[in-house]
C-alpha atoms as a PDB file:
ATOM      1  CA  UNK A   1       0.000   0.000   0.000  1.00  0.00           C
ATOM      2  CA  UNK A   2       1.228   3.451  -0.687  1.00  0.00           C
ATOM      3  CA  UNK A   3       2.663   5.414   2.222  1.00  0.00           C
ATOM      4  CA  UNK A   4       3.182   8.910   2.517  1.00  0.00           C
ATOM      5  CA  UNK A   5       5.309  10.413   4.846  1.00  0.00           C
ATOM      6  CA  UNK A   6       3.634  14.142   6.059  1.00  0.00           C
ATOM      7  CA  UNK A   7       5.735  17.332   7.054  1.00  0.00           C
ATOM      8  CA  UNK A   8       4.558  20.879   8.160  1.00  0.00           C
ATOM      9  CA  UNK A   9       7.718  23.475   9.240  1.00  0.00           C
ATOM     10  CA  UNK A  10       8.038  27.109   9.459  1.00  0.00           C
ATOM     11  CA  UNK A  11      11.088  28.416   7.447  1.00  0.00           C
ATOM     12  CA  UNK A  12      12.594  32.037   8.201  1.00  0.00           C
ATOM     13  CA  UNK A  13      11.772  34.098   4.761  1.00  0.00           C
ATOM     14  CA  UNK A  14      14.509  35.114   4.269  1.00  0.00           C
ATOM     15  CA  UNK A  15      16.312  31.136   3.759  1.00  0.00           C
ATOM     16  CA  UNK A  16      14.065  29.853   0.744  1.00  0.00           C
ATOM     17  CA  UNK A  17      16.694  29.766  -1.370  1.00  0.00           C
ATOM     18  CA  UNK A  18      19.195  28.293   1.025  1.00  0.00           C
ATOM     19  CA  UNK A  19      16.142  25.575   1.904  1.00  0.00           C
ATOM     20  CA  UNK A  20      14.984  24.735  -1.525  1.00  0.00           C
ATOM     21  CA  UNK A  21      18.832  23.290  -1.833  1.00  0.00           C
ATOM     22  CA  UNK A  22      18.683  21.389   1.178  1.00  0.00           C
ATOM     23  CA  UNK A  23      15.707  19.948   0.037  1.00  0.00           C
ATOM     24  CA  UNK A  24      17.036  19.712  -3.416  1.00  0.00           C
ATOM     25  CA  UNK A  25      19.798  17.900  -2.330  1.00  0.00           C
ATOM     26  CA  UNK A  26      17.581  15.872   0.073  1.00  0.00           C
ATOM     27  CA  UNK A  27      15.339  14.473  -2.030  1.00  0.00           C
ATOM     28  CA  UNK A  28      18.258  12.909  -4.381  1.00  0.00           C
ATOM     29  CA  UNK A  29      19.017  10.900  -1.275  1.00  0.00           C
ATOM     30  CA  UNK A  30      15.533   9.845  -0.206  1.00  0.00           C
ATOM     31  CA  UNK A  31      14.877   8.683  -3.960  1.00  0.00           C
ATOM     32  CA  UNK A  32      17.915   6.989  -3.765  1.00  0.00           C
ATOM     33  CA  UNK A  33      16.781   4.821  -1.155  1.00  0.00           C
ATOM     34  CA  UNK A  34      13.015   3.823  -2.345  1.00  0.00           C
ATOM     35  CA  UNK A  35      10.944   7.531  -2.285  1.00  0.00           C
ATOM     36  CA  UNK A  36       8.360   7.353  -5.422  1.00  0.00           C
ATOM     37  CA  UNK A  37       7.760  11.194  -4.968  1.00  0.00           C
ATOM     38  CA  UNK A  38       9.616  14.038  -2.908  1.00  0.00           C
ATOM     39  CA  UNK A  39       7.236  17.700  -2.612  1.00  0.00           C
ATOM     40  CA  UNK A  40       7.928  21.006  -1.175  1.00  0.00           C
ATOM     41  CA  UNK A  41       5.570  23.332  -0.946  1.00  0.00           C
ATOM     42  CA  UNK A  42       5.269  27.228   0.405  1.00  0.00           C
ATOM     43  CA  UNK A  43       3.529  29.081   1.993  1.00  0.00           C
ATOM     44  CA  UNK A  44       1.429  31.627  -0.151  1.00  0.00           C
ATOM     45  CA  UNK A  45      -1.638  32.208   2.083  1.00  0.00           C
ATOM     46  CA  UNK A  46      -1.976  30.439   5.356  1.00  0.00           C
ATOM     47  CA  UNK A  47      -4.630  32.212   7.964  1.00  0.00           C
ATOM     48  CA  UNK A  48      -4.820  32.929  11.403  1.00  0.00           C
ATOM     49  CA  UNK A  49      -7.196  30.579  13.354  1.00  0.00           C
ATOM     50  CA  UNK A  50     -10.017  31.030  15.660  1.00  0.00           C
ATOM     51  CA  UNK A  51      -9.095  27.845  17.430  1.00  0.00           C
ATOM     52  CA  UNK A  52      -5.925  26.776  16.084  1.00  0.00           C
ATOM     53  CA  UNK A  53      -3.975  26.891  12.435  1.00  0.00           C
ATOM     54  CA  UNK A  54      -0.977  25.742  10.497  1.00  0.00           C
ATOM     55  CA  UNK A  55       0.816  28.936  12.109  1.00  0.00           C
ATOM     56  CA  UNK A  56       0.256  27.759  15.635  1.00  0.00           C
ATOM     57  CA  UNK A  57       0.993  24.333  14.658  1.00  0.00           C
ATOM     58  CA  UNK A  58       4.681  25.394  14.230  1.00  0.00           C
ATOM     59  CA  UNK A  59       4.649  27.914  16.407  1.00  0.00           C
ATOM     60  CA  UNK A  60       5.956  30.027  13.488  1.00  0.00           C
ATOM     61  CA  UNK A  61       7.724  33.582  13.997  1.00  0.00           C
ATOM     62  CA  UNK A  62       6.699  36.343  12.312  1.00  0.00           C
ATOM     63  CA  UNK A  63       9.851  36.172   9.827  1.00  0.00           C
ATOM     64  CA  UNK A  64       8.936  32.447   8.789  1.00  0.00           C
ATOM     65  CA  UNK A  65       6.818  30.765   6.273  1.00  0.00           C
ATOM     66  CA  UNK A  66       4.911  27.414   6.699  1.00  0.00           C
ATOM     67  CA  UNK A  67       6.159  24.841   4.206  1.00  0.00           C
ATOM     68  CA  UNK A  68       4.154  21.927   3.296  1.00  0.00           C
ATOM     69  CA  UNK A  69       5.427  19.029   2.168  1.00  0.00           C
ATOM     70  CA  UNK A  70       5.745  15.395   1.998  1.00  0.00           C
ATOM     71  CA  UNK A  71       7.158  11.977   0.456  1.00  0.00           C
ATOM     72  CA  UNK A  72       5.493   9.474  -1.418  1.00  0.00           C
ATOM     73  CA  UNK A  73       6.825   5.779  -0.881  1.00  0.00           C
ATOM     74  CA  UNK A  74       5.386   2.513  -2.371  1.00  0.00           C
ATOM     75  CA  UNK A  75       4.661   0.690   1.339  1.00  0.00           C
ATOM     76  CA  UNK A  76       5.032   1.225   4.538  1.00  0.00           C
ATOM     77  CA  UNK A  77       8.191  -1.479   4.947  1.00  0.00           C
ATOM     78  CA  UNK A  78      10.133   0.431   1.991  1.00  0.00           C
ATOM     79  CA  UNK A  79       9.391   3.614   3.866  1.00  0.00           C
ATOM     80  CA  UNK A  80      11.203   1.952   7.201  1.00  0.00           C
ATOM     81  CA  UNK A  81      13.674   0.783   5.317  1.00  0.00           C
ATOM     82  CA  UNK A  82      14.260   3.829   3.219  1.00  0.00           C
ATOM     83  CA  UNK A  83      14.183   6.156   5.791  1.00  0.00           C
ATOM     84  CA  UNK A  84      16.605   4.329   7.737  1.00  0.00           C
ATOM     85  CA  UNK A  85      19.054   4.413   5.226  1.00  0.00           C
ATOM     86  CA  UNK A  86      19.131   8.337   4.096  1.00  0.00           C
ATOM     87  CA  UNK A  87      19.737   9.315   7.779  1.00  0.00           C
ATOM     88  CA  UNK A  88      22.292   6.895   7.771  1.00  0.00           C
ATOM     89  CA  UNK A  89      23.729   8.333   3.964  1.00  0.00           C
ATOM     90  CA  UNK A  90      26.750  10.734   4.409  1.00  0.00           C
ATOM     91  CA  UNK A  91      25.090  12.814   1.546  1.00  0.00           C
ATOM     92  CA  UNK A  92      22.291  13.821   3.452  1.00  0.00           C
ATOM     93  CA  UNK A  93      24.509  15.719   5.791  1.00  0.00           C
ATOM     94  CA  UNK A  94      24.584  14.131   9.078  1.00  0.00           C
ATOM     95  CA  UNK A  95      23.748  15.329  12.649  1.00  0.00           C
ATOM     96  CA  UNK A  96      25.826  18.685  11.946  1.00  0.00           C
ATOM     97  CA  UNK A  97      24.631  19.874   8.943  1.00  0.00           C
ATOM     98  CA  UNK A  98      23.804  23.371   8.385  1.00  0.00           C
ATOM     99  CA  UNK A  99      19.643  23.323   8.988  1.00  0.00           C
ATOM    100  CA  UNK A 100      17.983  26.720   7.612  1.00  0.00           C
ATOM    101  CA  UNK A 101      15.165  26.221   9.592  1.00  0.00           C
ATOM    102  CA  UNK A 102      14.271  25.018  13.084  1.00  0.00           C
ATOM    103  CA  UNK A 103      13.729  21.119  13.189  1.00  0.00           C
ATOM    104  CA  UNK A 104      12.263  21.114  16.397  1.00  0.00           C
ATOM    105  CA  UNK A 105       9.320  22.541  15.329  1.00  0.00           C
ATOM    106  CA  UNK A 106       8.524  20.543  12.380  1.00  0.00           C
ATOM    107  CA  UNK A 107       5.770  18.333  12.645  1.00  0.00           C
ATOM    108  CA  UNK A 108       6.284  14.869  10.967  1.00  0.00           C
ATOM    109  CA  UNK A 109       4.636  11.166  11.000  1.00  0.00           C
ATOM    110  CA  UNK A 110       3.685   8.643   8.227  1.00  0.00           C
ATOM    111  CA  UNK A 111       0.223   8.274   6.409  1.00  0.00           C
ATOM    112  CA  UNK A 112      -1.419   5.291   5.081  1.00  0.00           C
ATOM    113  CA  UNK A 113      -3.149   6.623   1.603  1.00  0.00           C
ATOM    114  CA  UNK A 114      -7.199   6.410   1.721  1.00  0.00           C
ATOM    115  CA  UNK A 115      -7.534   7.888  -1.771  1.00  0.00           C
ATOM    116  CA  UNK A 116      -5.714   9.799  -4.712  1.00  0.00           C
ATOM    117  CA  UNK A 117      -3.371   9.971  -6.976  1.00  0.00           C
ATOM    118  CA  UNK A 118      -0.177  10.900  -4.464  1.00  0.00           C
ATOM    119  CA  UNK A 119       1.884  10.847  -7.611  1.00  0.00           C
ATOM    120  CA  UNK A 120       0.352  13.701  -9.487  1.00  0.00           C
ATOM    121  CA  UNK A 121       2.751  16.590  -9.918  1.00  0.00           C
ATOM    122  CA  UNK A 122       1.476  19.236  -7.932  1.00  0.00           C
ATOM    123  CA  UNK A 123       0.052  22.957  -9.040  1.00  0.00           C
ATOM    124  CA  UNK A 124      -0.923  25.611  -6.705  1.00  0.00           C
ATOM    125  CA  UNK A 125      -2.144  23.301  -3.442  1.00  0.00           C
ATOM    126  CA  UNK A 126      -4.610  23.499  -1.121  1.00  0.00           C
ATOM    127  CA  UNK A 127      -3.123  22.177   2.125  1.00  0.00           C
ATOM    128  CA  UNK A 128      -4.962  20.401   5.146  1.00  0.00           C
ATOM    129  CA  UNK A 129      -4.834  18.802   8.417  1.00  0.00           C
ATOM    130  CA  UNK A 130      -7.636  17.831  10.114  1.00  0.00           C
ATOM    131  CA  UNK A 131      -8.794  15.192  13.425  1.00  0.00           C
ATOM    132  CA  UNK A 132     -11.837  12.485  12.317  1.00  0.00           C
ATOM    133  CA  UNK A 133     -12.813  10.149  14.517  1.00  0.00           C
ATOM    134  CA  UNK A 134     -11.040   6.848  14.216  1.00  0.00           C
ATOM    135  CA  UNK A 135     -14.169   4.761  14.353  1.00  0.00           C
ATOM    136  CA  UNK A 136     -14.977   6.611  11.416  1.00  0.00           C
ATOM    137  CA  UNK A 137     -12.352   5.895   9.131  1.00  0.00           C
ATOM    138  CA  UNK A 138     -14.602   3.775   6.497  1.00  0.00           C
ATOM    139  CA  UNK A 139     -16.693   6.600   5.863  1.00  0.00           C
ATOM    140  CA  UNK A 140     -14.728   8.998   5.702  1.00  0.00           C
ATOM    141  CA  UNK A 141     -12.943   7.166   2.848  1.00  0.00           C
ATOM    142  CA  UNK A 142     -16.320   7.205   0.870  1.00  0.00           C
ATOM    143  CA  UNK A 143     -16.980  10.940   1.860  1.00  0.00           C
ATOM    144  CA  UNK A 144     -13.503  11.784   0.758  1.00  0.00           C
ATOM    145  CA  UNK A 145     -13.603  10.000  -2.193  1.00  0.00           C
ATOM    146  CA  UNK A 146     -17.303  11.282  -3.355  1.00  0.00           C
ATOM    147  CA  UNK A 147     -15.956  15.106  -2.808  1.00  0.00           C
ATOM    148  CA  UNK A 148     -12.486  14.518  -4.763  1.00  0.00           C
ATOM    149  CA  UNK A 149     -14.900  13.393  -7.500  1.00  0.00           C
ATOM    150  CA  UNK A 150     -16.690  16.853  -7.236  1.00  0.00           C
ATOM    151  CA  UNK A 151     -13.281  18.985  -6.728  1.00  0.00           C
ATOM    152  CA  UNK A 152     -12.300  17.240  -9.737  1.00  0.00           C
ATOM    153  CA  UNK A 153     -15.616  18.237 -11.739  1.00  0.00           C
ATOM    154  CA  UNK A 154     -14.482  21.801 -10.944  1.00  0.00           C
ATOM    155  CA  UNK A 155     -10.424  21.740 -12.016  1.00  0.00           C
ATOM    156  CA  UNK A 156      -8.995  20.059  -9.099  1.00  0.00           C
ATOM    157  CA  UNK A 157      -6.017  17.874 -11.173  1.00  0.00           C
ATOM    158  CA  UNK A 158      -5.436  15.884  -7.801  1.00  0.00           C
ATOM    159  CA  UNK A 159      -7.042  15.435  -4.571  1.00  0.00           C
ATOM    160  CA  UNK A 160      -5.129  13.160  -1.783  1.00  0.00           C
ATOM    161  CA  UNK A 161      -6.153  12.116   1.558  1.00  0.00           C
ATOM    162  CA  UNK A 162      -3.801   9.883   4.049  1.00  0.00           C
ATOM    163  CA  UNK A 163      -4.845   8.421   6.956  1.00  0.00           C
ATOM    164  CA  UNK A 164      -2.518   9.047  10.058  1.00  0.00           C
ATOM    165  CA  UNK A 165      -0.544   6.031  10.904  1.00  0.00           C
ATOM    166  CA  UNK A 166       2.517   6.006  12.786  1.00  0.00           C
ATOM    167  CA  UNK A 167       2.488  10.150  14.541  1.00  0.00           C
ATOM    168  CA  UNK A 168       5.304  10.342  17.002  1.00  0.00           C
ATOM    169  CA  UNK A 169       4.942  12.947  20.216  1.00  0.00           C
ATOM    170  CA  UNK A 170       6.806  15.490  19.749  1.00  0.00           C
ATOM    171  CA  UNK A 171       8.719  17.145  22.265  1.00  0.00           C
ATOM    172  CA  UNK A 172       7.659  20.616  21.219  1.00  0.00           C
ATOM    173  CA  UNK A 173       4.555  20.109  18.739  1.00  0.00           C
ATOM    174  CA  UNK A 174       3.179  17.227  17.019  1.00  0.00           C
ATOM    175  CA  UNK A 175       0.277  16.540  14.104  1.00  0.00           C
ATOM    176  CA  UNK A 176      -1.719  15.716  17.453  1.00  0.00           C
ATOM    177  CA  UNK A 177      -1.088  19.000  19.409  1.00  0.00           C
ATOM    178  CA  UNK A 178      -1.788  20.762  15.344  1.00  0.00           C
ATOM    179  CA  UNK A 179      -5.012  19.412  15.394  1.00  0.00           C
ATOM    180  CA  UNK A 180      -5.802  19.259  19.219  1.00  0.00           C
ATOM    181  CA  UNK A 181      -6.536  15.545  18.719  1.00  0.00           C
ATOM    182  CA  UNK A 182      -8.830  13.797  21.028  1.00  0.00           C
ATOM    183  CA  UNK A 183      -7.836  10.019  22.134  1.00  0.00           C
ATOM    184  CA  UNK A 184     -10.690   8.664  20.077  1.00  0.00           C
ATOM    185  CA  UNK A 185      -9.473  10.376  16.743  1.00  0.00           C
ATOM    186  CA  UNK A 186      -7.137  10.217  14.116  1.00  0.00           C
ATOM    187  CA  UNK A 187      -5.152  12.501  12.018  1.00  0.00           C
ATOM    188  CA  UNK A 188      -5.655  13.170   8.005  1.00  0.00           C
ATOM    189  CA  UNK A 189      -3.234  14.603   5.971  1.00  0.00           C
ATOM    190  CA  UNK A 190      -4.494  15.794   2.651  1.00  0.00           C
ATOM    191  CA  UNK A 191      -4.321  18.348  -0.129  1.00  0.00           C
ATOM    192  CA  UNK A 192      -5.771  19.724  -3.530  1.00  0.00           C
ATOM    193  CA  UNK A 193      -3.941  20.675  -6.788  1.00  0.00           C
ATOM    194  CA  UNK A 194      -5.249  23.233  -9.154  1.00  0.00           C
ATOM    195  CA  UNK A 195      -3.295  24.208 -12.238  1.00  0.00           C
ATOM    196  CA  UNK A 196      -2.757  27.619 -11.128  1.00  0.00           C
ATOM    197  CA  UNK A 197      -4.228  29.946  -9.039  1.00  0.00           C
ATOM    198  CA  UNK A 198      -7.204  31.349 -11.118  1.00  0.00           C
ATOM    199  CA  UNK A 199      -8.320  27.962 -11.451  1.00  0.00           C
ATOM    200  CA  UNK A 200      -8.279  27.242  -7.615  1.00  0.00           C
ATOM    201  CA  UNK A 201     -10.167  30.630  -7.300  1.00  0.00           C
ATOM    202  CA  UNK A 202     -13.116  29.577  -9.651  1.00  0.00           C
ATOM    203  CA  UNK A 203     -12.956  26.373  -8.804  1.00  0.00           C
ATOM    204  CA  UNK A 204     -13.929  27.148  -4.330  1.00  0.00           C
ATOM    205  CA  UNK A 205     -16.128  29.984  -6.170  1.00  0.00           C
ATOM    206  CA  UNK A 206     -18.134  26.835  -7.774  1.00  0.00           C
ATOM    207  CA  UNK A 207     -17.740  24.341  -5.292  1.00  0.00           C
ATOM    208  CA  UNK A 208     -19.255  26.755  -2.520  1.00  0.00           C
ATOM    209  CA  UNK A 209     -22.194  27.111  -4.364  1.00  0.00           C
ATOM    210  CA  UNK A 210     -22.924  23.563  -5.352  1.00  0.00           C
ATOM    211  CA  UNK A 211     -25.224  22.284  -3.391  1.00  0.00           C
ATOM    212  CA  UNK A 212     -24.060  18.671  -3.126  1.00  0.00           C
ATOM    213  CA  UNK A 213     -21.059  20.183  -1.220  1.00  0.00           C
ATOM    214  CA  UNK A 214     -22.962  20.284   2.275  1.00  0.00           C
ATOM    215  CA  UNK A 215     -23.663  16.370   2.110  1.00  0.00           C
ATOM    216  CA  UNK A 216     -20.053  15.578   1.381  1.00  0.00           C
ATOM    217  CA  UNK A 217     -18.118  17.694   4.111  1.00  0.00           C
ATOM    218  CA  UNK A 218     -16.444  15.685   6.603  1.00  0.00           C
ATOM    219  CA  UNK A 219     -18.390  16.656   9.431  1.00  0.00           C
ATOM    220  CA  UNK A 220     -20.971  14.465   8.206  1.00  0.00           C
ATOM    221  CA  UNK A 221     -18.926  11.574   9.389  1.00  0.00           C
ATOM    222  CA  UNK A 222     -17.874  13.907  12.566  1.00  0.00           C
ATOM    223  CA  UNK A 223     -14.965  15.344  11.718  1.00  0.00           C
ATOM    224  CA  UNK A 224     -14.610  18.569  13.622  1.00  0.00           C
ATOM    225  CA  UNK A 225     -14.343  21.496  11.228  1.00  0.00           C
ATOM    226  CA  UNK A 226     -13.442  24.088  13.735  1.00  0.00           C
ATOM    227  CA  UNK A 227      -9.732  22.668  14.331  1.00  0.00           C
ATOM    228  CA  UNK A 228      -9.190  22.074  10.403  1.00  0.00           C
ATOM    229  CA  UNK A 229      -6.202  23.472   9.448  1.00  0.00           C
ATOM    230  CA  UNK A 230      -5.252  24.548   6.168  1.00  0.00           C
ATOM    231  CA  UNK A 231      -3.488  26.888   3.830  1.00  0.00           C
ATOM    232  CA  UNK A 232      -2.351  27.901   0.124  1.00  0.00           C
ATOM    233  CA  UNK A 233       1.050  26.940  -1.252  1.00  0.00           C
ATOM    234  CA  UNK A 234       2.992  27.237  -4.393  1.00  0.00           C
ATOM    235  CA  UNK A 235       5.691  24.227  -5.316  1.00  0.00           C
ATOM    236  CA  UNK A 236       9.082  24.713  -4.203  1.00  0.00           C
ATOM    237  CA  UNK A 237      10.651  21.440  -5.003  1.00  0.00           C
ATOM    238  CA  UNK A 238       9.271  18.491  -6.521  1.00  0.00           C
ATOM    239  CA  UNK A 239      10.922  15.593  -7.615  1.00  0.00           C
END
């Protein structure tokens, strides 16, 4: 089964150039050792939340961006195996390389997919994070998979959603603080490509005012909307 390893970081502004090589030169490494796909994405538009958002999640600084991102790998044993193996590879830099960004803060963990094409070379994306029950996760599936079909209807080229899996505690943050996960919910990882901006524009525009949208939202399978997090990012790297 495809497994997709899920990142959210806050990168000072000023360092995109000096952490699009890092990740450059990272993903080389990580395709070297089984990785399918390798993504970077920043942050164009990412909003301040009533209860919580992708800024708090990283506890970003006013000089940083939040960068979305993630790896694509074809199962979970590869991904062990793989990962393993580029920490342990001299060219990703060891334990003192030069990090343009604060690692602490990064949240990270490894998604099963549910549905979607995590393969599909990403446009402008629409980024999100949100807790669903974990009793739930069968239909959610169908929910998800019933609104990619109407994203899709209105320009979406991909729409990817990835059950959370294995989501380590962070010492600082997590994807469970991000989300203020309850102990009877999970974590999904997902995100929407448009071809370019305009088309993400008219396609929400059209999608907001279809009415088949209410029945398909994941709160209909109690997912709590309220501490959905989410944002807009252009690609940085993409391998």
């Amino acid at each position: 089964m495809t497994y997709v390893d899920g990142f959210v970081l806050a990168v000072p502004e000023a360092n995109q150039e000096a952490y699009r090589k890092m990740a450059s030169d990272a993903s080389a490494v990580f395709c070297k050792h089984g990785a399918l796909r390798f993504v970077e994405t920043w942050g164009k538009e990412v909003p301040q939340g009533k209860v919580n958002c992708l800024n708090s999640a990283v506890l970003r600084k006013p000089d940083e961006v939040v960068v979305f991102s993630w790896i694509v790998w074809p199962s979970k044993a590869v991904r062990d195996a793989g990962n393993a193996q580029a920490m342990a590879d001299p060219e990703l830099g060891g334990p003192d390389m030069d990090c343009p960004f604060d690692g602490q803060r990064m949240l990270f963990g490894g998604f099963e997919l549910l549905c979607g094409d995590a393969l599909a070379t990403p446009g402008v994306l629409d980024g999100m994070v949100m807790p669903v029950p974990s009793a739930n996760r069968a239909a959610y599936k169908e929910v998800a998979e019933k609104m990619a079909s109407l994203f899709r209807e209105y320009g979406a080229t991909a729409v990817v959603d990835c059950w959370g899996d294995d989501l380590p505690e962070g010492k600082v943050n997590s994807f469970h603080t991000a989300v203020l996960r309850k102990p009877d919910e999970s974590v999904v990882f997902s995100w929407i490509s448009w071809e370019d901006q305009a088309a993400q524009e008219r396609g929400w525009a059209q999608i907001m005012a279809d009415p088949r949208m209410e029945a398909l939202s994941p709160k209909t399978v109690g997912a709590d909307m309220s501490r959905m997090i989410y944002g807009t990012f252009t690609p940085l790297v993409v391998v």
